[in-house]
C-alpha atoms as a PDB file:
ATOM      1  CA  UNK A   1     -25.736  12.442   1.530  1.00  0.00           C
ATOM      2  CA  UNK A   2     -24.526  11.381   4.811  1.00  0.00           C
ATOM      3  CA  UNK A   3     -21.545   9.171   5.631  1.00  0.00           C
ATOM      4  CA  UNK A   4     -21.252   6.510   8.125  1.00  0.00           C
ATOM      5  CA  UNK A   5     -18.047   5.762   8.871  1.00  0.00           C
ATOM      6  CA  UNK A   6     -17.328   1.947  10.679  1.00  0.00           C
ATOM      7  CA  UNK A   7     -13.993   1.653  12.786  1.00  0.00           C
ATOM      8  CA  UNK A   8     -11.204  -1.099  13.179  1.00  0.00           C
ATOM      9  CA  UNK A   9     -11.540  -3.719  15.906  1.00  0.00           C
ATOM     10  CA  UNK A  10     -10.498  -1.789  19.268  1.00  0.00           C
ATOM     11  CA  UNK A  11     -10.442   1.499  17.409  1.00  0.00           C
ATOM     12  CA  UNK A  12     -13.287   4.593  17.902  1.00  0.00           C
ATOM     13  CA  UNK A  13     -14.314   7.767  15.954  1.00  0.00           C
ATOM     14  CA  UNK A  14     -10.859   9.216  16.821  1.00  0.00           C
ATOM     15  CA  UNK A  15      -9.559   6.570  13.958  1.00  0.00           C
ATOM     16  CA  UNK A  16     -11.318   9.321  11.452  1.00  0.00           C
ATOM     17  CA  UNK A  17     -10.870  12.376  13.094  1.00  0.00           C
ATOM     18  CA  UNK A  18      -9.138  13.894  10.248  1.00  0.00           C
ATOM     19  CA  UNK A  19     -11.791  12.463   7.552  1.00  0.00           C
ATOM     20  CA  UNK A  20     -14.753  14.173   5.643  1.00  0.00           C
ATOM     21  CA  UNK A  21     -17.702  15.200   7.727  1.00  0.00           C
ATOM     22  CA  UNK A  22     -19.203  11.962   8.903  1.00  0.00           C
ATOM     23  CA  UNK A  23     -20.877   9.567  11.748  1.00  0.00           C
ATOM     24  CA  UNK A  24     -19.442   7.082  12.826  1.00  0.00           C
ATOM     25  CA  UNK A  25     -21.246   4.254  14.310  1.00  0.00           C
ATOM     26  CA  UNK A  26     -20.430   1.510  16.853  1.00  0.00           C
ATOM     27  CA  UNK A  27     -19.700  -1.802  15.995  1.00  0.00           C
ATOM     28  CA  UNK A  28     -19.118  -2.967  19.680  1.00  0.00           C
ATOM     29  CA  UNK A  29     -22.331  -4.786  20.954  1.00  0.00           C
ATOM     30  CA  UNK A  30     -22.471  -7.984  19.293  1.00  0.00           C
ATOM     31  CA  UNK A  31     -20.244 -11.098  18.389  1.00  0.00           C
ATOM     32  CA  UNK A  32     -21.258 -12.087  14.799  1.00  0.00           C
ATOM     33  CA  UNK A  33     -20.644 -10.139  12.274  1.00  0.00           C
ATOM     34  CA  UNK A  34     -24.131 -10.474  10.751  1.00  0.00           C
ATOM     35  CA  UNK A  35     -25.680  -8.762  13.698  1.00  0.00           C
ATOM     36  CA  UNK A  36     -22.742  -5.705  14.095  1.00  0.00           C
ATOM     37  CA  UNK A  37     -24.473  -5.116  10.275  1.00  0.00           C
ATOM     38  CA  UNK A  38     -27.800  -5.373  11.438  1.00  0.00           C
ATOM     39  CA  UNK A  39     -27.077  -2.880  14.287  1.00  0.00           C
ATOM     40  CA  UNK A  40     -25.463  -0.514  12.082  1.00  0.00           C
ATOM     41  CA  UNK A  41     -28.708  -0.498   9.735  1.00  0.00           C
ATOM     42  CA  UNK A  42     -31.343   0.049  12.626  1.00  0.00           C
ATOM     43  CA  UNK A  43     -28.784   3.109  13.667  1.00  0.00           C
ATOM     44  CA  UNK A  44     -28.252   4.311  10.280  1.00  0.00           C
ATOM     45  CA  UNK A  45     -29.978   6.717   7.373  1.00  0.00           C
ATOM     46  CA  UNK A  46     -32.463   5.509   4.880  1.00  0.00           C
ATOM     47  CA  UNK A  47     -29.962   6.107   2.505  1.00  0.00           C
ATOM     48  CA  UNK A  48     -26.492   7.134   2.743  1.00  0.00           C
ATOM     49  CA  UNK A  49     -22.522   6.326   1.659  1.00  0.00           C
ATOM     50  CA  UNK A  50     -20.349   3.598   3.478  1.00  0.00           C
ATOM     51  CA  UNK A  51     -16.835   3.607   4.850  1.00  0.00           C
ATOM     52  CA  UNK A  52     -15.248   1.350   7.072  1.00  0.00           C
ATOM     53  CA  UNK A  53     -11.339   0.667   7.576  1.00  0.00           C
ATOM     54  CA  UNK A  54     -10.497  -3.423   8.822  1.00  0.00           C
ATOM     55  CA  UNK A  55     -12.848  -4.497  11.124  1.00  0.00           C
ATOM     56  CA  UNK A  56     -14.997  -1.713   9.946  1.00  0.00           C
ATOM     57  CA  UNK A  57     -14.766  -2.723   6.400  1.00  0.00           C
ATOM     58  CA  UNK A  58     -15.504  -6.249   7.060  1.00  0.00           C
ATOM     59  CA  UNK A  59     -19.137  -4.929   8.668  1.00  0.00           C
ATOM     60  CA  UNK A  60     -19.563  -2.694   5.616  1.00  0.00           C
ATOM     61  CA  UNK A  61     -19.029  -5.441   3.301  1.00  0.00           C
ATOM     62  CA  UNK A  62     -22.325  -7.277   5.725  1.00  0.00           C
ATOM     63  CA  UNK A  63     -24.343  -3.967   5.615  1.00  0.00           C
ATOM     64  CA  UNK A  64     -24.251  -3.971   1.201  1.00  0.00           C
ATOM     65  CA  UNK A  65     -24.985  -7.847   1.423  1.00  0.00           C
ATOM     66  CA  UNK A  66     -28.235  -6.892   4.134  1.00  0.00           C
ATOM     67  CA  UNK A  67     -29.384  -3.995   2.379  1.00  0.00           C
ATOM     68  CA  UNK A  68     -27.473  -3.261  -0.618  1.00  0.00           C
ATOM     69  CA  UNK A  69     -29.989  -0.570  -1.657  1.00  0.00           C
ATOM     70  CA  UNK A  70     -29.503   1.410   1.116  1.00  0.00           C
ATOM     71  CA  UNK A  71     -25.955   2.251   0.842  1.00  0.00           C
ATOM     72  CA  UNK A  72     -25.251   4.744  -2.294  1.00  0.00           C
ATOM     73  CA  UNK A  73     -21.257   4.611  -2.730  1.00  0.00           C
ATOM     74  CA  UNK A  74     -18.844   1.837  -0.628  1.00  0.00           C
ATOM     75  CA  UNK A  75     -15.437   2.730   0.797  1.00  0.00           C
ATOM     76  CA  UNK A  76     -13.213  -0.017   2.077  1.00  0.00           C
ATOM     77  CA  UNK A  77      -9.950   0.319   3.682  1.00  0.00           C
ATOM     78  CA  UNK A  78      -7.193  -1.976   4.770  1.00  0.00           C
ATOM     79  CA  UNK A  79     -10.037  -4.439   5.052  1.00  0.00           C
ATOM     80  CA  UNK A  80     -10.365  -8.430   3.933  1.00  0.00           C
ATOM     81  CA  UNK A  81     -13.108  -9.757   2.187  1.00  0.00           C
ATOM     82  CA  UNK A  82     -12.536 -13.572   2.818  1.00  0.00           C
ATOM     83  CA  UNK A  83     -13.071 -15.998   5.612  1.00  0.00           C
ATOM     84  CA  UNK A  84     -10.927 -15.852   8.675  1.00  0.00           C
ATOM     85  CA  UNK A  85      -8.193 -18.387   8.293  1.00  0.00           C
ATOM     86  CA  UNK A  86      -8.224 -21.612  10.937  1.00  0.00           C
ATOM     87  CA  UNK A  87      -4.873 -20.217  11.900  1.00  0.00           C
ATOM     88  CA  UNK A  88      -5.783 -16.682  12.732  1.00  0.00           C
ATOM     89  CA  UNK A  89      -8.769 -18.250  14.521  1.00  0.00           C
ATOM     90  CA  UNK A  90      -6.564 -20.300  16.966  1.00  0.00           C
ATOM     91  CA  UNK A  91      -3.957 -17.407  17.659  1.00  0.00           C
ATOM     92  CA  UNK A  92      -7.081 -15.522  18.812  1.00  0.00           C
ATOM     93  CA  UNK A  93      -8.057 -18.045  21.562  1.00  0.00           C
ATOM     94  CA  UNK A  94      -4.704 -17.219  23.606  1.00  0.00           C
ATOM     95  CA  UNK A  95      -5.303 -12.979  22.807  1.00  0.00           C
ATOM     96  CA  UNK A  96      -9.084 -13.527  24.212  1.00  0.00           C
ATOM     97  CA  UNK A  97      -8.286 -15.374  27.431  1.00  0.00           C
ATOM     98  CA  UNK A  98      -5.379 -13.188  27.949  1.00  0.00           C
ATOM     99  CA  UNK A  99      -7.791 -10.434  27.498  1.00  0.00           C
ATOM    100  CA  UNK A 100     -10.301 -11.653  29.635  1.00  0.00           C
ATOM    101  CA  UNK A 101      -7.651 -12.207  32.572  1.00  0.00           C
ATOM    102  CA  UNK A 102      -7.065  -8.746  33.227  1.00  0.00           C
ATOM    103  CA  UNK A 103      -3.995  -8.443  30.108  1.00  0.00           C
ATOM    104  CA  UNK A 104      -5.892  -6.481  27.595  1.00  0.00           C
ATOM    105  CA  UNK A 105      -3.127  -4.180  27.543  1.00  0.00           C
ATOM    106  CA  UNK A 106      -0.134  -6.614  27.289  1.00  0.00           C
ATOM    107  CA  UNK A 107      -2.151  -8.535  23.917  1.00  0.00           C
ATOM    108  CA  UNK A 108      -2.356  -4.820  22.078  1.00  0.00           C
ATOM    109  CA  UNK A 109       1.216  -3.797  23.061  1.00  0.00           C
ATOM    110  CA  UNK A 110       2.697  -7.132  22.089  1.00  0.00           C
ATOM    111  CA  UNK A 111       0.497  -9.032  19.260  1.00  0.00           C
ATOM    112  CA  UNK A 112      -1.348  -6.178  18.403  1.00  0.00           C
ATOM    113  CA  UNK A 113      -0.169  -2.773  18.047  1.00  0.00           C
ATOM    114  CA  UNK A 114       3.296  -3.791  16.169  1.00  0.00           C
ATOM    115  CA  UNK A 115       1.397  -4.803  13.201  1.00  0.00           C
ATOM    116  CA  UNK A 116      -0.280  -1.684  12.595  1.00  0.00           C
ATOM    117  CA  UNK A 117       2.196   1.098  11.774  1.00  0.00           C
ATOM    118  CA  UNK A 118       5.088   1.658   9.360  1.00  0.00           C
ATOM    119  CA  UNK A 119       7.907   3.907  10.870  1.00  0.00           C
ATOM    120  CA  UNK A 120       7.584   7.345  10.662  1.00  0.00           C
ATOM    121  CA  UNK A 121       7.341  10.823  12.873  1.00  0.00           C
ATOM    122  CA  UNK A 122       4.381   9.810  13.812  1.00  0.00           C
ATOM    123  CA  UNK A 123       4.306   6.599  14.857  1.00  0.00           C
ATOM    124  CA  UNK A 124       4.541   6.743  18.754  1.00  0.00           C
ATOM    125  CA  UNK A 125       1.953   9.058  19.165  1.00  0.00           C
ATOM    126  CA  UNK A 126      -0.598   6.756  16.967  1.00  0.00           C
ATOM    127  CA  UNK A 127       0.584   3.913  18.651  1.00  0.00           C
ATOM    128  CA  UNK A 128      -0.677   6.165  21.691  1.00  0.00           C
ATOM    129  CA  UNK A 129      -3.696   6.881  20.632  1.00  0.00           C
ATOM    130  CA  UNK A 130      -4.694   3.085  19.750  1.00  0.00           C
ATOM    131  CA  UNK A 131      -3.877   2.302  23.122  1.00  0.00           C
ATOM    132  CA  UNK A 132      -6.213   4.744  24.494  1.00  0.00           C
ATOM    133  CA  UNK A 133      -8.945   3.550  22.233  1.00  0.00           C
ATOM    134  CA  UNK A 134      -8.650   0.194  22.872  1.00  0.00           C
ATOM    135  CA  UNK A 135      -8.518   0.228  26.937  1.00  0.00           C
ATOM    136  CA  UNK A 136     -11.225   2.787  26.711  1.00  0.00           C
ATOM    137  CA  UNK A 137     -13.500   0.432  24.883  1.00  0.00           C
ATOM    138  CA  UNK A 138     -12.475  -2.757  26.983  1.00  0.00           C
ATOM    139  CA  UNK A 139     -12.123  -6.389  27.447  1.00  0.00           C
ATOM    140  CA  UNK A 140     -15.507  -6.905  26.915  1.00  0.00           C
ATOM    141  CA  UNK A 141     -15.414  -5.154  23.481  1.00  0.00           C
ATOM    142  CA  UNK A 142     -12.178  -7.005  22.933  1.00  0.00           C
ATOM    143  CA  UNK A 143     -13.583 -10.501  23.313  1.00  0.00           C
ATOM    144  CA  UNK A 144     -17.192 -10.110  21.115  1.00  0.00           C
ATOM    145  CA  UNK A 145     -14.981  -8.105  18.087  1.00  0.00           C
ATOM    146  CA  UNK A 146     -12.411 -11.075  18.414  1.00  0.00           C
ATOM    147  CA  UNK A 147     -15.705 -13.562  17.875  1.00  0.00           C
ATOM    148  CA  UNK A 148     -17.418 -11.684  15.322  1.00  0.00           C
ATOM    149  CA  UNK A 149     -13.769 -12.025  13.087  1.00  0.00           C
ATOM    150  CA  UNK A 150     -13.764 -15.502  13.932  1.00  0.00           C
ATOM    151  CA  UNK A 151     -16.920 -16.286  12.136  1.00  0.00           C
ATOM    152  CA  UNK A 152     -17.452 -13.936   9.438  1.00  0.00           C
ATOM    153  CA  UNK A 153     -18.303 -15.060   5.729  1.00  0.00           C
ATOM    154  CA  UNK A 154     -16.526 -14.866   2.785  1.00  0.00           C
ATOM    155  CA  UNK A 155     -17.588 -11.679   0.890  1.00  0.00           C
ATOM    156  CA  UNK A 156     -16.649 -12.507  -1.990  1.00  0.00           C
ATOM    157  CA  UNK A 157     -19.596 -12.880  -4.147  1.00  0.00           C
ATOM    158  CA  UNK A 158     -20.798  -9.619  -2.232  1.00  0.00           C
ATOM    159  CA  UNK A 159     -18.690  -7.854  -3.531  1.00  0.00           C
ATOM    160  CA  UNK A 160     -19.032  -9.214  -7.167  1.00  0.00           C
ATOM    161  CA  UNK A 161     -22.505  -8.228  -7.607  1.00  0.00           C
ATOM    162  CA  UNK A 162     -22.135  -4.476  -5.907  1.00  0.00           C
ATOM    163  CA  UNK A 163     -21.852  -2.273  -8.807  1.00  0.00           C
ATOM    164  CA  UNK A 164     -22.249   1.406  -6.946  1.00  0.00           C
ATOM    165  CA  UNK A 165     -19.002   3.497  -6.865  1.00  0.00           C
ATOM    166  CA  UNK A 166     -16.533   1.756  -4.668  1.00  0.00           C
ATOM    167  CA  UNK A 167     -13.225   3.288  -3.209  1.00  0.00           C
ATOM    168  CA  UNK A 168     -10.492   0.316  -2.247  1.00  0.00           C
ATOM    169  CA  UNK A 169      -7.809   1.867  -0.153  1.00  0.00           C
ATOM    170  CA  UNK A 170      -4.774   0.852   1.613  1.00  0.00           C
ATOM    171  CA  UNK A 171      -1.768   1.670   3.504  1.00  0.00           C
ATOM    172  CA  UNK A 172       1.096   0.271   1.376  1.00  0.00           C
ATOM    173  CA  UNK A 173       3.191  -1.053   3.973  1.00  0.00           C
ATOM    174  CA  UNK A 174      -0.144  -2.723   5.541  1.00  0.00           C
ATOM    175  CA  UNK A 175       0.661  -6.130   7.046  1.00  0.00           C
ATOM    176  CA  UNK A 176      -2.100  -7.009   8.209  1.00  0.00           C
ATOM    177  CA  UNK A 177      -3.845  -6.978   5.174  1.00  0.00           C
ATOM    178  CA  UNK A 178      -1.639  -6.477   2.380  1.00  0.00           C
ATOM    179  CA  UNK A 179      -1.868  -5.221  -0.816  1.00  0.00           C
ATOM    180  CA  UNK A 180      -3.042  -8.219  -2.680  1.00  0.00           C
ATOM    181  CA  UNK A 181      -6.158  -8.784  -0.849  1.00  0.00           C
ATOM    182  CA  UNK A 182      -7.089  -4.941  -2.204  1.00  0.00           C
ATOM    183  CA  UNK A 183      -6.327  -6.172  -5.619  1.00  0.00           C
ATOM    184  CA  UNK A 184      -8.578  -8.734  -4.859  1.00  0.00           C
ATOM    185  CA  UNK A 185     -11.423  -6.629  -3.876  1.00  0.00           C
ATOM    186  CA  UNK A 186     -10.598  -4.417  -6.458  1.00  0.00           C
ATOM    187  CA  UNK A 187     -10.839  -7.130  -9.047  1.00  0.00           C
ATOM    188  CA  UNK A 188     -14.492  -8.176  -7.737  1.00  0.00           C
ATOM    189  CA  UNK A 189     -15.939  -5.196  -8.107  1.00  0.00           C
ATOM    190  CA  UNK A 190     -16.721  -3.116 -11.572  1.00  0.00           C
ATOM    191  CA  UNK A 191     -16.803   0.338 -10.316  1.00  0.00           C
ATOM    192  CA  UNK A 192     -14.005  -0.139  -7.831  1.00  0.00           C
ATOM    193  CA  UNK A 193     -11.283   2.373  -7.964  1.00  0.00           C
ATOM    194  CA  UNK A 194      -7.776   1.339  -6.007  1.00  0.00           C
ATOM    195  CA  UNK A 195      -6.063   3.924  -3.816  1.00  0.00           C
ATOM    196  CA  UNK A 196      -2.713   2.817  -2.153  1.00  0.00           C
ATOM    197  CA  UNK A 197      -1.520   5.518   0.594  1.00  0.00           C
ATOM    198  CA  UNK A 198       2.488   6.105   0.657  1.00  0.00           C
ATOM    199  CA  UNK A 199       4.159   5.818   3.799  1.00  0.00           C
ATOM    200  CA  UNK A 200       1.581   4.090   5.917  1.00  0.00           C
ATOM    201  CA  UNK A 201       0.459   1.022   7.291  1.00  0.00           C
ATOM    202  CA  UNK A 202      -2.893  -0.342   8.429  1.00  0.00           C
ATOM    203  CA  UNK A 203      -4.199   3.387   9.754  1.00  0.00           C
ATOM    204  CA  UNK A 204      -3.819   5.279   7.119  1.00  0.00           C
ATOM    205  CA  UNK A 205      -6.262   7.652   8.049  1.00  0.00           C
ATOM    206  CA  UNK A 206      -4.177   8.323  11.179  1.00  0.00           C
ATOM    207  CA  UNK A 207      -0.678   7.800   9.934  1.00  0.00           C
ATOM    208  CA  UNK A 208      -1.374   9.728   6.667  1.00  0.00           C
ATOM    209  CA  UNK A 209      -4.547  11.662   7.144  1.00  0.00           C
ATOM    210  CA  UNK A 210      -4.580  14.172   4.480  1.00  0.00           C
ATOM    211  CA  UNK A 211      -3.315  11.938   1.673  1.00  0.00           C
ATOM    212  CA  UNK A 212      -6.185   9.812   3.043  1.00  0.00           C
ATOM    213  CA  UNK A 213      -8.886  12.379   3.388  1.00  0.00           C
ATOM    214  CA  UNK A 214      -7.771  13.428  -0.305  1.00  0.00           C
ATOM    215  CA  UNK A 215      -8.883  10.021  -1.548  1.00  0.00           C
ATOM    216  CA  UNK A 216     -12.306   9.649   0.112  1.00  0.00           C
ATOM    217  CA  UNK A 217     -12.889  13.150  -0.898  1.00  0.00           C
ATOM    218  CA  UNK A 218     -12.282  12.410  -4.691  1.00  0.00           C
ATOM    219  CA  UNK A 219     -14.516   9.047  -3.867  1.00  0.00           C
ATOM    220  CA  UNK A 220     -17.196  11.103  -2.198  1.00  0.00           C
ATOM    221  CA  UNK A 221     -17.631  13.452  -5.311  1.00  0.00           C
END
C-alpha cells in the first residue's frame, strides 16, 4: 500500500526525509483548502494510506471528507481540525503583505520559525532547513497556503464518522498546536491511537525523526 505523505505550510518532502518509504505530494497550487484536496486526489493512488503533519494534516483531513474510501489508514500530526480563529485570520493579513513586498524571509524568521522548535542540538540546523524550504517554495506559495488556512472548515464531524485506523501524533512541546487539540482529534475518532513525541515541537519528524518514524511504522503495520 502506498503512502502519500502531505507537508506543513512552507515546508517540502525534506520535512519527511527520515520517514517510511513514501510520496509526498504538493499542496502548493491552490488557495482553498477544498481544492489542495482535490489536487491531491487527481495526483494520488486509487487506494492508499494518508499522512500529513499541520498544514498537511489539515488537507488530509479534506481528502477523507472527498473520498473517504480511497484512503485505507489516516495519520495526522501536529495538525488542527477546527476553523481558523478570526484572530489568527487577521495576524495573517500583515505576514501576507509583508510577504508579498519582497519580506518573505523577515515573516518566517520573526513570526514564523520561533514557534516551531523546542531547544535542543538540533535546533539551528532545522531552523535552517525550514528556511531553505520556505524561500525555495516562495511568496507566491506563501500567500495561496496563508488563504487556504484562512478559510478551511471545521473537521470535526469528519473526523467523527472516519472509523479506519488513525495515528494522532504530536510534538509535546508543540505551540502551535498543542496537545489538547490532539486529544481532541483523538477523542473524535474510534480507531484513533495518540502518539506524543518527547523533546520536540511542531516538526517532529525533523526534530525527532526516529522516535517519529517508530510511530508511523507501528501505525503503518
Amino acid at each position: 500500500m502506498t503512502l502519500v505523505l502531505l507537508a506543513g505550510m512552507m515546508c517540502d518532502g525534506r520535512l519527511f526525509d527520515h520517514m517510511p518509504p513514501h510520496i509526498c505530494l504538493p499542496i502548493t497550487d491552490h488557495d482553498t483548502v477544498e481544492a489542495i484536496a482535490a489536487d491531491v486526489l487527481n495526483n494520488a493512488p486509487a487506494t492508499f494510506a494518508l499522512g500529513g503533519l499541520s498544514m498537511g494534516g489539515i488537507i488530509a483531513m479534506e481528502v477523507i471528507r472527498q473520498a473517504p474510501e480511497r484512503v485505507t489508514r489516516l495519520a495526522l500530526m501536529d495538525t488542527n481540525c477546527e476553523a481558523e480563529s478570526d484572530k489568527i485570520k487577521a495576524l495573517r493579513e500583515p505576514q501576507i503583505d509583508k510577504a508579498v513586498s519582497g519580506h518573505l524571509k523577515s515573516v518566517m524568521r520573526d513570526e514564523m520559525k520561533p514557534n516551531y522548535l523546542c531547544d535542543g542540538p538540533n535546533r539551528a540546523a532545522v531552523l535552517d532547513l525550514c528556511m531553505d524550504m520556505a524561500l525555495t517554495l516562495g511568496p507566491d506559495v506563501f500567500v495561496r497556503q496563508s488563504r487556504a488556512l484562512q478559510t478551511r472548515p471545521d473537521q470535526k464531524t469528519t473526523l467523527s464518522t472516519w472509523q479506519k485506523p488513525t495515528l494522532i501524533l504530536t510534538g509535546e512541546h508543540d505551540r502551535l498546536c498543542p496537545l489538547h487539540r490532539h486529544t481532541l482529534m483523538a477523542d473524535l475518532i474510534p480507531n484513533a491511537t495518540l502518539e506524543v513525541i518527547k523533546n520536540a515541537g511542531h516538526l517532529p519528524s525533523l526534530e525527532q525523526p526516529k522516535a517519529t518514524r517508530a510511530a508511523m511504522e507501528r501505525w503503518l503495520k
